[in-house]
PDB file of N, CA and C in Angstrom:
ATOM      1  N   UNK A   1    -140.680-261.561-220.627  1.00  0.00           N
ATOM      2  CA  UNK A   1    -139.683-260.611-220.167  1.00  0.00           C
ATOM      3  C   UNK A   1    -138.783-261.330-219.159  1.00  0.00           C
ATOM      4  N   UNK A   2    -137.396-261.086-219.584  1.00  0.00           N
ATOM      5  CA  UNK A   2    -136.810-261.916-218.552  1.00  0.00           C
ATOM      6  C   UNK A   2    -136.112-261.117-217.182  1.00  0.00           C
ATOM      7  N   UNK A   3    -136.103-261.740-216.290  1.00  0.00           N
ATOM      8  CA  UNK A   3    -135.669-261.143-214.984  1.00  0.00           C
ATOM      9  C   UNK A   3    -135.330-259.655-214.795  1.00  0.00           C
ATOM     10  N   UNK A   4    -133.713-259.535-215.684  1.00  0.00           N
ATOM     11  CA  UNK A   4    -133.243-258.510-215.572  1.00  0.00           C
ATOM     12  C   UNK A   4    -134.089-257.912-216.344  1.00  0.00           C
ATOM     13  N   UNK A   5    -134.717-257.847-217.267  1.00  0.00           N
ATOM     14  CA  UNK A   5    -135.718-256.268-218.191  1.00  0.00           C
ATOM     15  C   UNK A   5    -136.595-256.606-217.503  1.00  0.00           C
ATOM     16  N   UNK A   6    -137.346-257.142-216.301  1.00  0.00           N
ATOM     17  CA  UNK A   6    -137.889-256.519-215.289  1.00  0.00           C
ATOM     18  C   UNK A   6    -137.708-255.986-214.364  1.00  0.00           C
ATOM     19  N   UNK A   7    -136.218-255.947-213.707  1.00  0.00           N
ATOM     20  CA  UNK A   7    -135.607-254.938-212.633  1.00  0.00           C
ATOM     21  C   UNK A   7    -135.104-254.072-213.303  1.00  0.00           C
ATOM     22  N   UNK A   8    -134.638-253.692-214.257  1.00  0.00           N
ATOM     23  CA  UNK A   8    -133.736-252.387-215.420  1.00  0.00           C
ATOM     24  C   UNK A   8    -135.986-251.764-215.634  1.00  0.00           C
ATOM     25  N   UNK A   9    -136.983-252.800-216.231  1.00  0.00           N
ATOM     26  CA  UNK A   9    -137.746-251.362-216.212  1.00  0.00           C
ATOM     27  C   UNK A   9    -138.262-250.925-215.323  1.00  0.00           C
ATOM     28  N   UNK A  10    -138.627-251.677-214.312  1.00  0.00           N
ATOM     29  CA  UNK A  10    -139.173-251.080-213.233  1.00  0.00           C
ATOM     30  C   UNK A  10    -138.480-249.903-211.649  1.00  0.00           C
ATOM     31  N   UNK A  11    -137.245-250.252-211.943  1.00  0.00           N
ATOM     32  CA  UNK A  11    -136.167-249.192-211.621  1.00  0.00           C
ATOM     33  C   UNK A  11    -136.527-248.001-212.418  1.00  0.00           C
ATOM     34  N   UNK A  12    -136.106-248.023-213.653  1.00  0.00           N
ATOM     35  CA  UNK A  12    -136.358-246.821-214.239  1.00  0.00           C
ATOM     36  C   UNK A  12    -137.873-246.196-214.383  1.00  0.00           C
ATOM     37  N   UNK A  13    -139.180-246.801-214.069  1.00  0.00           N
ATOM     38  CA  UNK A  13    -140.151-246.095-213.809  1.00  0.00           C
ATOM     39  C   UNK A  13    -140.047-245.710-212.880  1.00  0.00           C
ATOM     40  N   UNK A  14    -139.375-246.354-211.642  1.00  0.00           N
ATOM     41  CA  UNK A  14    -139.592-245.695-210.253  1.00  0.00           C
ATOM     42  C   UNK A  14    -138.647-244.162-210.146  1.00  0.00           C
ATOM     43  N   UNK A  15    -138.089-244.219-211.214  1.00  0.00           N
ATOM     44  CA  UNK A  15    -136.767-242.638-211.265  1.00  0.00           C
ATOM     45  C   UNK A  15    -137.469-242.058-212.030  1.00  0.00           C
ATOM     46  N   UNK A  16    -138.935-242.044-212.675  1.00  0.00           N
ATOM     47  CA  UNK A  16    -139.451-241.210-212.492  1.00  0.00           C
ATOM     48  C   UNK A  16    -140.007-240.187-211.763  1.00  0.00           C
ATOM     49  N   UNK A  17    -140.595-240.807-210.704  1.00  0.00           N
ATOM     50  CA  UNK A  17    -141.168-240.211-209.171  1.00  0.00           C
ATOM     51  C   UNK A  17    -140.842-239.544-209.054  1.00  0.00           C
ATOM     52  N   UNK A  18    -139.298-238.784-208.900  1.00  0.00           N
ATOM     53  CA  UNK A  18    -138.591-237.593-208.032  1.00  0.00           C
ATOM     54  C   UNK A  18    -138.719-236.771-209.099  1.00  0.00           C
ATOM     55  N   UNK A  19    -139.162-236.984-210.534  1.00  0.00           N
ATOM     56  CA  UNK A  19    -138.526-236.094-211.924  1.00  0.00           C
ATOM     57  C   UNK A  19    -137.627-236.194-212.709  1.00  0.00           C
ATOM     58  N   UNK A  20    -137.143-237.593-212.697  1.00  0.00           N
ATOM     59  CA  UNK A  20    -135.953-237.945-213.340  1.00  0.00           C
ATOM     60  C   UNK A  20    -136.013-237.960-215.351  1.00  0.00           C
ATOM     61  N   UNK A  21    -134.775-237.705-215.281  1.00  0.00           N
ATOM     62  CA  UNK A  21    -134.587-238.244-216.703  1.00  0.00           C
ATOM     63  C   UNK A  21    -133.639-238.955-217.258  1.00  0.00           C
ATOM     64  N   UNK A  22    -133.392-238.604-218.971  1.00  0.00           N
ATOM     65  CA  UNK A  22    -132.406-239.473-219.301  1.00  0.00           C
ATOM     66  C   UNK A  22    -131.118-239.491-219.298  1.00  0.00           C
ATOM     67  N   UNK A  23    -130.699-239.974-218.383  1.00  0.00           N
ATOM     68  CA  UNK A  23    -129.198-239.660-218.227  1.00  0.00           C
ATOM     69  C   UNK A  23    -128.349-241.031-218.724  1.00  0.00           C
ATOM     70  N   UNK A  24    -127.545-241.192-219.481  1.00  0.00           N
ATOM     71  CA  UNK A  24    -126.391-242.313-219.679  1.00  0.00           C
ATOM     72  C   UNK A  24    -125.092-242.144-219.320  1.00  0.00           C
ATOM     73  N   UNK A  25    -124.745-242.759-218.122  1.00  0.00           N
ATOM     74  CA  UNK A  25    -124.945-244.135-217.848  1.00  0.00           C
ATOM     75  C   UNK A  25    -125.644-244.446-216.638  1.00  0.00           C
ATOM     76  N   UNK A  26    -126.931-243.891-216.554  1.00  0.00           N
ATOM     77  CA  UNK A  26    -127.754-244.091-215.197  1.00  0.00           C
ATOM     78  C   UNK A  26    -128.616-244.744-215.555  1.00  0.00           C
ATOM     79  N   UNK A  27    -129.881-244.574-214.356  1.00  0.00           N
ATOM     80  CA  UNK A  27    -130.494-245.417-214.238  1.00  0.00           C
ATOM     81  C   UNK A  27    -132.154-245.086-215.113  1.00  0.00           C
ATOM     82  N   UNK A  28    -131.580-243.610-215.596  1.00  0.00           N
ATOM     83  CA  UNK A  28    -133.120-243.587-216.422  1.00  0.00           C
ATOM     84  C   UNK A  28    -132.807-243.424-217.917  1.00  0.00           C
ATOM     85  N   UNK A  29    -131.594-244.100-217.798  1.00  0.00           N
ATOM     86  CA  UNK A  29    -131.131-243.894-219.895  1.00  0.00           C
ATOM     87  C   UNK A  29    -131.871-245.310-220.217  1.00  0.00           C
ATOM     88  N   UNK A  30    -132.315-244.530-221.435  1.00  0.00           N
ATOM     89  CA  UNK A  30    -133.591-245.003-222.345  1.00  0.00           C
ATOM     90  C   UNK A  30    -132.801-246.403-222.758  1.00  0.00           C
ATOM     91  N   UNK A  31    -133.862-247.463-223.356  1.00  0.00           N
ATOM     92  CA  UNK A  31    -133.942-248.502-223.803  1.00  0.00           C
ATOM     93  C   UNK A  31    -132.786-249.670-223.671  1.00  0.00           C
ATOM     94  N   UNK A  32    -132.318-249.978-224.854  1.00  0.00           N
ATOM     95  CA  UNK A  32    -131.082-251.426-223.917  1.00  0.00           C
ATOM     96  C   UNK A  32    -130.383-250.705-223.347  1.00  0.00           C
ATOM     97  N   UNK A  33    -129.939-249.609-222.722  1.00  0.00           N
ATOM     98  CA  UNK A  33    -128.608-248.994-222.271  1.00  0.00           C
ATOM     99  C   UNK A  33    -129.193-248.655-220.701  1.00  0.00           C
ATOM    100  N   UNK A  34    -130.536-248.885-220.559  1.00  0.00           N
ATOM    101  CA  UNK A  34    -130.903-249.298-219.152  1.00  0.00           C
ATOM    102  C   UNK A  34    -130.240-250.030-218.431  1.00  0.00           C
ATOM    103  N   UNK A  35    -130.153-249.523-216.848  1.00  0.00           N
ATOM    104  CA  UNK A  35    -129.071-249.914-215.434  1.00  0.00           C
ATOM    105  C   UNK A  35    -129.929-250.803-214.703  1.00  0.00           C
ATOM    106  N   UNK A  36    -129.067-251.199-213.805  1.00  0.00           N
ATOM    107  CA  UNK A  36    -130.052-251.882-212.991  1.00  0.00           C
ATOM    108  C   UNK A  36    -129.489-251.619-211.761  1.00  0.00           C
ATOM    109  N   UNK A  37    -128.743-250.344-211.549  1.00  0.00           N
ATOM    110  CA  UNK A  37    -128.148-250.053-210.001  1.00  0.00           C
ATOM    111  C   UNK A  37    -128.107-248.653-209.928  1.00  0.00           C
ATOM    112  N   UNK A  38    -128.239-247.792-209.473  1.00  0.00           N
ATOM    113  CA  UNK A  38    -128.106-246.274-209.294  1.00  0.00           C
ATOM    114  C   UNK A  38    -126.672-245.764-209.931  1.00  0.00           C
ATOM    115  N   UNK A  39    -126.367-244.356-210.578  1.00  0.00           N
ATOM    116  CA  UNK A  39    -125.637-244.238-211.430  1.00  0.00           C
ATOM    117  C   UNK A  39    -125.214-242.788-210.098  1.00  0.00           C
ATOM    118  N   UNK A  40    -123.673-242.418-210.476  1.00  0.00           N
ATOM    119  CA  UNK A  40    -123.481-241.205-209.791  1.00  0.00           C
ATOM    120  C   UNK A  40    -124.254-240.376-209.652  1.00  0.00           C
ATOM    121  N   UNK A  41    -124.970-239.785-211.287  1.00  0.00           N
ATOM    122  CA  UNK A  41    -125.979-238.834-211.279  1.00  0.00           C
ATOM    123  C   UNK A  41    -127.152-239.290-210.777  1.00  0.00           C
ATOM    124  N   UNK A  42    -127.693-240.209-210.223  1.00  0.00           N
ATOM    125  CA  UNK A  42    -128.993-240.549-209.774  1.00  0.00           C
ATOM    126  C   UNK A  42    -128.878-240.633-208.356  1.00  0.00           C
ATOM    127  N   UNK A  43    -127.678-241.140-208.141  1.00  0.00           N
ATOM    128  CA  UNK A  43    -127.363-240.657-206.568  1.00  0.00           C
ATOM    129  C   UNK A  43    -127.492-238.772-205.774  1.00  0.00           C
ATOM    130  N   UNK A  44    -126.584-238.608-206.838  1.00  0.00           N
ATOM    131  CA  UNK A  44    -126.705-237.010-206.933  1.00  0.00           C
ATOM    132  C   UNK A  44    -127.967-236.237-206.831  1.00  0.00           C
ATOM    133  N   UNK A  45    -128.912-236.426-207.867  1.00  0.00           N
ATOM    134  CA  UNK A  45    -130.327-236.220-208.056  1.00  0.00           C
ATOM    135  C   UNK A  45    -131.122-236.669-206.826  1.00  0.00           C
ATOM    136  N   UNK A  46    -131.157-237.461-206.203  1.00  0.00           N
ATOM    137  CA  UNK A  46    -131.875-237.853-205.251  1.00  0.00           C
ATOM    138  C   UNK A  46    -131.176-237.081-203.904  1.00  0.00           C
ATOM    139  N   UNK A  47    -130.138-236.826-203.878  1.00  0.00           N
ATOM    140  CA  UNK A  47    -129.882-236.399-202.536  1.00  0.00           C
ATOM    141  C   UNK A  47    -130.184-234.998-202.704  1.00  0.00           C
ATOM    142  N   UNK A  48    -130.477-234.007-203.924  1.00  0.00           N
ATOM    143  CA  UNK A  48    -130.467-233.236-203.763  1.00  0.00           C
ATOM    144  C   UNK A  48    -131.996-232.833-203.593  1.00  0.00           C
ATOM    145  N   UNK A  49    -132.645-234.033-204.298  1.00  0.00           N
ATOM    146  CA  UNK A  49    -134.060-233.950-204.315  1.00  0.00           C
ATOM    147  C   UNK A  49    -134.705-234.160-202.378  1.00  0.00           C
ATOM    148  N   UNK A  50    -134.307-234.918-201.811  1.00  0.00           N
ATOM    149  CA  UNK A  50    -134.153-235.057-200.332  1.00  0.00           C
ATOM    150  C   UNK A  50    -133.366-234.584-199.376  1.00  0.00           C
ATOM    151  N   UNK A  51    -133.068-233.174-199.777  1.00  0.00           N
ATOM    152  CA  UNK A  51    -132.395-232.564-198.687  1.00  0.00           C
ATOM    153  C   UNK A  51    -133.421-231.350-198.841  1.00  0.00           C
TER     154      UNK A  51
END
């Protein structure tokens, strides 16, 4: 596995934690279309999840 498909999957397991799902173009859309940086909606999701 090279570098990046180890930061793209392990990002996206960790956006599980809060309840996340699949959103494109974020950070928990499924398979090659995996991110490797937080997406508007995951920003979104988390702040709403931590407030």
């Amino acid at each position: 596995m090279k570098k990046y498909e180890e930061k793209k999957t392990a990002l996206h397991e960790l956006g599980h934690a809060p309840g996340g799902h699949s959103y494109d173009p974020n950070l928990m859309a499924d398979g090659l279309r995996s991110y490797t940086q937080l997406g508007q909606h995951d920003i979104e999701d988390y702040k709403y999840i931590c407030r």
